[in-house]
Protein backbone atom coordinates (compact mmCIF):
# COMPACT_ATOMS: atom_id res chain seq x y z
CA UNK A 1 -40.61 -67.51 -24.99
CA UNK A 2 -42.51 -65.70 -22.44
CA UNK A 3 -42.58 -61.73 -21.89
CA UNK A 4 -43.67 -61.75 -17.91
CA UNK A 5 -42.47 -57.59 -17.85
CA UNK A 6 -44.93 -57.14 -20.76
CA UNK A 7 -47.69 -58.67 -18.63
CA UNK A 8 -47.03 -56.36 -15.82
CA UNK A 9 -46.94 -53.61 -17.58
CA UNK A 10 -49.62 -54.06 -19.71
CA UNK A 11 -51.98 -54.12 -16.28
CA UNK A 12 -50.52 -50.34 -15.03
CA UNK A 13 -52.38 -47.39 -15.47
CA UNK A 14 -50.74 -44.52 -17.01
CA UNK A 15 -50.77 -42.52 -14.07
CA UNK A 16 -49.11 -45.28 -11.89
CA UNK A 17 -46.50 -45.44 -14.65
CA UNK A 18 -46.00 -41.45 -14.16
CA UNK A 19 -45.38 -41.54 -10.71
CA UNK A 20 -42.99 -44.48 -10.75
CA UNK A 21 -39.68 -44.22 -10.46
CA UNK A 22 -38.02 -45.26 -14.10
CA UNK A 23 -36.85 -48.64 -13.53
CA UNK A 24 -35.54 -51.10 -15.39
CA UNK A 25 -38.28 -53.31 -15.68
CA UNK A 26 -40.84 -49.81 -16.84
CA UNK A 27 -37.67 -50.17 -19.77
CA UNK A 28 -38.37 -53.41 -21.16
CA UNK A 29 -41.65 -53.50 -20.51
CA UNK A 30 -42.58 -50.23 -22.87
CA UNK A 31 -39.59 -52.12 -25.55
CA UNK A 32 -41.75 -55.38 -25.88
CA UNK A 33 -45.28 -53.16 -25.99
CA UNK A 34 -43.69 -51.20 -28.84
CA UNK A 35 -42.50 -54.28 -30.42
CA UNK A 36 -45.89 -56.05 -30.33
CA UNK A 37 -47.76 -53.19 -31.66
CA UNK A 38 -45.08 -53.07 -34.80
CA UNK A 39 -43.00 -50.40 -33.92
CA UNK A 40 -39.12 -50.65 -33.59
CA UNK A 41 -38.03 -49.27 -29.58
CA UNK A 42 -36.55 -46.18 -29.66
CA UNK A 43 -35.52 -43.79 -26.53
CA UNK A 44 -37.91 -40.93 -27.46
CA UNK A 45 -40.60 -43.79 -28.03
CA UNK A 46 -39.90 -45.66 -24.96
CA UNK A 47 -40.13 -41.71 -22.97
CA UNK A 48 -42.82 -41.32 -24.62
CA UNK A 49 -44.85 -44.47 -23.72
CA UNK A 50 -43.52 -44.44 -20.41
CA UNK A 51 -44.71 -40.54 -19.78
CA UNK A 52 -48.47 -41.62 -21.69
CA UNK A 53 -47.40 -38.84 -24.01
CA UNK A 54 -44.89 -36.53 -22.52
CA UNK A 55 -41.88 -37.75 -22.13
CA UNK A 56 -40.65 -39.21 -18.99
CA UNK A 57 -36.89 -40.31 -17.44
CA UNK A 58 -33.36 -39.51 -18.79
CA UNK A 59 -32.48 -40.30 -21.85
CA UNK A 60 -29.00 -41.92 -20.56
CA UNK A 61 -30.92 -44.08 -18.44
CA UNK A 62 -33.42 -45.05 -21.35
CA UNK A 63 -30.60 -45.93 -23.46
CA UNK A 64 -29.00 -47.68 -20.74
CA UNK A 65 -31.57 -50.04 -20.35
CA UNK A 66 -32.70 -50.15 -23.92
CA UNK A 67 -29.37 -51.39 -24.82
CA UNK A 68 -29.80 -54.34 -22.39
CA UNK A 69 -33.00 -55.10 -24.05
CA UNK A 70 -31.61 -55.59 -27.15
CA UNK A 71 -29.19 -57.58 -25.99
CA UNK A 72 -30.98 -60.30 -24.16
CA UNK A 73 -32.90 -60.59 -27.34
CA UNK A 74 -30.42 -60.89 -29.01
CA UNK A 75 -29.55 -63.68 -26.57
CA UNK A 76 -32.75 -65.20 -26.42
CA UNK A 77 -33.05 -64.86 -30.17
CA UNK A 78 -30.32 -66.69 -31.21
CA UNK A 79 -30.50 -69.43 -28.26
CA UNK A 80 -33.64 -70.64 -30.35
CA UNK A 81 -33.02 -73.06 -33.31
CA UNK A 82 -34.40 -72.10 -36.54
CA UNK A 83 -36.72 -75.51 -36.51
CA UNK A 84 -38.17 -74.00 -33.04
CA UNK A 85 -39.10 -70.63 -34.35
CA UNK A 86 -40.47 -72.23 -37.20
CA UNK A 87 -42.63 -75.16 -35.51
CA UNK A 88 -43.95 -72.01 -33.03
CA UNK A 89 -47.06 -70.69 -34.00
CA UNK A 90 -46.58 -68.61 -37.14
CA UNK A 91 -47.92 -64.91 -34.91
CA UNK A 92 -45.50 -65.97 -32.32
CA UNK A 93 -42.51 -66.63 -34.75
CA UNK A 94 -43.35 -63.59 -37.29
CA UNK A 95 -42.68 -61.77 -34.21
CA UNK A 96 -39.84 -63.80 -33.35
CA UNK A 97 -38.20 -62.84 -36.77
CA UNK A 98 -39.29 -59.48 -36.70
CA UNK A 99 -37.77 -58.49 -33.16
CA UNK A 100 -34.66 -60.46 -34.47
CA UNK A 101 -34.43 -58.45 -38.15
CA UNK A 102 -34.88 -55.40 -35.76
CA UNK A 103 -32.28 -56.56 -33.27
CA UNK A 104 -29.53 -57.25 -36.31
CA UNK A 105 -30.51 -53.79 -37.65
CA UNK A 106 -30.21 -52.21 -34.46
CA UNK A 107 -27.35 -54.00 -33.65
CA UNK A 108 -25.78 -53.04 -36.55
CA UNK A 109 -26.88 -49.40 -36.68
CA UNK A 110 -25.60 -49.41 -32.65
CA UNK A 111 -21.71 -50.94 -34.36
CA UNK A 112 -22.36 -48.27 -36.86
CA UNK A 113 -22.70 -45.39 -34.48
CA UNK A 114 -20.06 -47.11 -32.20
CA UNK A 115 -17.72 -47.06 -35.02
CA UNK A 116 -18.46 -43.62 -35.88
CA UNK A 117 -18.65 -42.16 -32.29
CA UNK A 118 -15.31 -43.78 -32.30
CA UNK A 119 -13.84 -42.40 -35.39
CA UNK A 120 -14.60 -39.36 -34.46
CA UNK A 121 -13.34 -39.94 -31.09
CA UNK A 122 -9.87 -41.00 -32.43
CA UNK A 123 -9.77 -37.48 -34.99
CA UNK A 124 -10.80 -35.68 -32.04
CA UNK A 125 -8.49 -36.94 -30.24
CA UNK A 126 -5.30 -36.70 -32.41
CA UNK A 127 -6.41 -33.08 -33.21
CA UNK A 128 -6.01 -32.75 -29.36
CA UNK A 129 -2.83 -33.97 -29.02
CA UNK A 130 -1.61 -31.73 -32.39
CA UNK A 131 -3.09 -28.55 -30.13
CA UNK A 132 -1.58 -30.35 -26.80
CA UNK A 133 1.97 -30.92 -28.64
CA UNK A 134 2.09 -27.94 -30.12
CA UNK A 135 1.00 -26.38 -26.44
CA UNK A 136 3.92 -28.77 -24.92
CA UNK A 137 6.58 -27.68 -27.41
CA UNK A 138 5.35 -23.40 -26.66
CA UNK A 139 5.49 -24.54 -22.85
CA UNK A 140 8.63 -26.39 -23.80
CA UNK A 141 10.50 -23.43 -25.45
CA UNK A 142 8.84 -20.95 -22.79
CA UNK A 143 10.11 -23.10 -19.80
CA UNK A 144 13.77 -23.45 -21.92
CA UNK A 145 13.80 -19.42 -21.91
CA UNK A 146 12.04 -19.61 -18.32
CA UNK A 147 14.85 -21.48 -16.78
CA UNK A 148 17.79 -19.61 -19.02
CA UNK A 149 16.11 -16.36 -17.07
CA UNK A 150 15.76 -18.35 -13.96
CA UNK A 151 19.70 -19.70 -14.49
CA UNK A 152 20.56 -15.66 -14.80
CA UNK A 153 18.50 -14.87 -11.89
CA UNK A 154 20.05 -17.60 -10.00
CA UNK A 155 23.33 -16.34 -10.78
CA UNK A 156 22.34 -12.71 -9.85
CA UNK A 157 21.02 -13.89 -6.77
CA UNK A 158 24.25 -15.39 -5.72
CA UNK A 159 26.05 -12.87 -6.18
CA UNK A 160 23.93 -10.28 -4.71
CA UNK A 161 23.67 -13.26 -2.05
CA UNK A 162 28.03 -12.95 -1.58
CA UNK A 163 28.04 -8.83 -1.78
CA UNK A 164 24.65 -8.96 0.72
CA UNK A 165 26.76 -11.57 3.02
CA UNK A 166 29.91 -9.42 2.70
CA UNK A 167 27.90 -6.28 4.05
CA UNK A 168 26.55 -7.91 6.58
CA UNK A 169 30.07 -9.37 7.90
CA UNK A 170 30.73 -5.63 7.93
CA UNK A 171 28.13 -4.63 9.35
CA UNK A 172 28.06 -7.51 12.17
CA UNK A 173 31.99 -5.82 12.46
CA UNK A 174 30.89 -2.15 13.16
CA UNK A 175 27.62 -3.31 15.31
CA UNK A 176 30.44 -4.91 16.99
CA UNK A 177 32.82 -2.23 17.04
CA UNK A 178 29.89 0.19 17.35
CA UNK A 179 28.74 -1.37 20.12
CA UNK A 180 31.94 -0.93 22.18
CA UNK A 181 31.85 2.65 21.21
CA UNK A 182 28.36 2.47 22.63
CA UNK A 183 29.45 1.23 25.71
CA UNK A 184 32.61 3.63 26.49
CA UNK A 185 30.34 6.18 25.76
CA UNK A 186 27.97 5.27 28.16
CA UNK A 187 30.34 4.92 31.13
CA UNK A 188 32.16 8.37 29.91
CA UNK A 189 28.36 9.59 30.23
CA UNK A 190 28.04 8.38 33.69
CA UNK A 191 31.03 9.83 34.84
CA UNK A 192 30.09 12.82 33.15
CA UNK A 193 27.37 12.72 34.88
CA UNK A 194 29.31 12.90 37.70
CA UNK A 195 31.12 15.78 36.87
CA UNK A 196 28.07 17.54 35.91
CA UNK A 197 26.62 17.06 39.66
CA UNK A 198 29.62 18.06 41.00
CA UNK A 199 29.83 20.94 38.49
CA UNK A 200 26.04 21.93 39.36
CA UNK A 201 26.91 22.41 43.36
CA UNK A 202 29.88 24.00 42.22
CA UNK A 203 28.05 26.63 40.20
CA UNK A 204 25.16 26.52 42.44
CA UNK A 205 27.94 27.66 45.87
CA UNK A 206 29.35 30.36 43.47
CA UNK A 207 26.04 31.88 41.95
CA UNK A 208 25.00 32.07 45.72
CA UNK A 209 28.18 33.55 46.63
CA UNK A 210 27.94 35.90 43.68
CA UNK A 211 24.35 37.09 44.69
CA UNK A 212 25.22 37.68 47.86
CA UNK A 213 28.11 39.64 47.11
CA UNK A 214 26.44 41.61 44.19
CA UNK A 215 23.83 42.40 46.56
CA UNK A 216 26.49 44.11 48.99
CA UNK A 217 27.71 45.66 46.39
CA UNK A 218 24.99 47.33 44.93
CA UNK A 219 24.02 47.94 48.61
CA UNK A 220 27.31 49.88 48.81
CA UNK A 221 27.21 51.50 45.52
CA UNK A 222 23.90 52.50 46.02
CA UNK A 223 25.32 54.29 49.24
CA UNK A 224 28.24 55.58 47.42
CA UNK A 225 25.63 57.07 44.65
CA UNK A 226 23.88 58.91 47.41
CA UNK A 227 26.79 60.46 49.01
CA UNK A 228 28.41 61.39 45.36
CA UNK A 229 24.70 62.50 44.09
CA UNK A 230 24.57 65.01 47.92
CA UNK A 231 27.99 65.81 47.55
CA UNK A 232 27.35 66.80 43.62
CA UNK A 233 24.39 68.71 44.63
CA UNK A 234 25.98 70.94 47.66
CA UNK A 235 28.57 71.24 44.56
CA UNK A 236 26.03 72.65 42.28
CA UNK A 237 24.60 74.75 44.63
CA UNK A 238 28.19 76.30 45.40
CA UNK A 239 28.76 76.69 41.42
CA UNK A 240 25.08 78.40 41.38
CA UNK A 241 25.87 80.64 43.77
CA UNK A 242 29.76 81.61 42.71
CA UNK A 243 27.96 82.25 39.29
CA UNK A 244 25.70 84.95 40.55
CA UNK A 245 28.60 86.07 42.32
CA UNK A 246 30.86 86.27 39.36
CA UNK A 247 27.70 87.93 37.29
CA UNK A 248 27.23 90.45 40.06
CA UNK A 249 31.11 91.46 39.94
CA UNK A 250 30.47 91.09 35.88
CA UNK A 251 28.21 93.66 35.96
CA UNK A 252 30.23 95.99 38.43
CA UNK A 253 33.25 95.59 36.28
CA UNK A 254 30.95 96.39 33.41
CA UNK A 255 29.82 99.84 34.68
CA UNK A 256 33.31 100.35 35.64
CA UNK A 257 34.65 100.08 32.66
CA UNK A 258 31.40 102.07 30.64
CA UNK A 259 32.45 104.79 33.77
CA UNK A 260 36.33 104.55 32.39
CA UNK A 261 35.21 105.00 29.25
CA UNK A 262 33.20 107.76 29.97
CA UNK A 263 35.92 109.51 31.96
CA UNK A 264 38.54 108.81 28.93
CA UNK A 265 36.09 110.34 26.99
CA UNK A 266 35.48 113.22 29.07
CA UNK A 267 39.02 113.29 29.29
CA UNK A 268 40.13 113.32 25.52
CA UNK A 269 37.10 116.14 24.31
CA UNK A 270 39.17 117.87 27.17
CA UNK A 271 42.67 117.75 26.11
CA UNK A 272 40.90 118.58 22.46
CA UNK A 273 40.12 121.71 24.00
CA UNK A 274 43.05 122.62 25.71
CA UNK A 275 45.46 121.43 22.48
CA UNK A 276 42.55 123.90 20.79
CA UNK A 277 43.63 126.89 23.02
CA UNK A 278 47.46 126.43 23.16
CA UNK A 279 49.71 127.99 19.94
CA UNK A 280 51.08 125.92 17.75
CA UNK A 281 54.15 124.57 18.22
CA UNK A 282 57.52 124.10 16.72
CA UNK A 283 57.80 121.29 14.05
CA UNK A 284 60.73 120.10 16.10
CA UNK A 285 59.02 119.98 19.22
CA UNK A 286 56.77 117.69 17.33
CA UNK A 287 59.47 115.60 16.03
CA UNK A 288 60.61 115.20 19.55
CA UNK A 289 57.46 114.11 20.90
């Protein structure tokens, strides 16, 4: 059995091997180097042979195509009789047996991992649907108490639905009637209008009318004042001058009457003296006067 991708890669330089892209071929080739020097392929081997130290490509990928290695040995292993292995040259089918012990081992620690992987797929996976039943039962109960409030809500809503359509019957009725209103009032304004134009020339004729007859008559007053205010003056002037008149015959009557007085006077210090000189008289002639 012949190992033409161990050939090839066997006459690559490191470097070329670096800048390569990570191929397939690189895969199995670096698999049947390990194998030949006695070491069992593994993906951090196979990076590391591949990066000549450092390790090189993804890991997926490695495994990827390390996982088709083993298989087409696996293949080509057991598509060999046990008589041909054995009649091959004993370096050749020590190898043979090794690659083949390390392909059932590998094979069986790949069903092992499988079978874990999967077990522990399955417990992750009913733990998930515990948290995603127990999540469906809280959404369950929440969308059960959801719709109850959404059922009330509905209800509310219709009937603020009927009272909102009731008010706005009514108010399409008094828009309506409003609207009528609106309209009488506007033709009552434009005949008011009317009116008020008519009213305005009305009032404008009789404030004319008024002006010019205030105007007269404070033309006429004013004449009226000036004749009154002449006429109360000459009156004035005649009071002024019967005053001094009266005062002057005031004062004549005055010393008239202080000459009276004096004469009575003169007259009664008389008749003192005379009464003084005449006897006295009976008391009759007293009585009788």
């Amino acid at each position: 059995m012949s190992t033409p991708s161990a050939g090839a890669s066997a006459t690559e330089s490191p470097a070329a091997r670096r800048s390569a892209p990570l191929t397939r071929e690189a895969v199995f080739a670096a698999a049947w180097a390990l194998t030949k020097a006695g070491s069992r392929p593994t993906i951090e081997r196979i990076r590391l042979y591949l990066g000549n130290g450092t390790p090189r490509g993804s890991p997926n990928t490695v495994n990827t195509y390390l996982t088709q290695w083993w298989e087409e040995l696996a293949v080509r292993v057991a598509g060999e009789s046990v008589e041909a292995i054995h009649g091959l040259p004993p370096s050749v089918s020590g190898t043979l047996e090794t690659l083949w012990n390390q392909a059932l081992v590998a094979a069986r620690e790949k069903w092992l991992d499988e079978l874990a992987d999967r077990e522990r797929t399955i417990v992750e996976r009913a733990r998930t649907l515990e948290e995603q039943t127990r999540e469906l039962t809280a959404r369950e109960q929440a969308l059960a108490a959801r719709a109850s409030a959404l059922e009330a809500a509905l209800a509310l809503a219709r009937e603020q639905l009927t009272a909102a359509n009731q008010r706005a019957e009514t108010l399409e009725a008094t828009e309506v009637r409003r609207t009528g209103e609106i309209a009488a009032l506007q033709e009552h304004c434009r005949s008011s209008d009317a009116e008020i134009r008519d009213l305005q020339r009305q009032f404008e004729a009789e404030r004319t009318e008024l002006a010019r007859r205030f105007n007269a008559e404070r033309a006429d007053l004013a004449s009226r004042s000036d004749a009154a205010a002449a006429r109360l003056l000459r009156a004035l002037d005649q009071a002024r001058e019967l005053a001094r008149e009266r005062a002057q015959e005031a004062k004549r009557a005055t010393a008239e009457a202080r000459a009276a007085i004096q004469h009575r006077d003169r007259l009664q210090r008389e008749l003192a003296k005379e009464r003084a000189k005449r006897p006295a008289r009976p008391a009759r002639r007293r009585a009788v006067r």
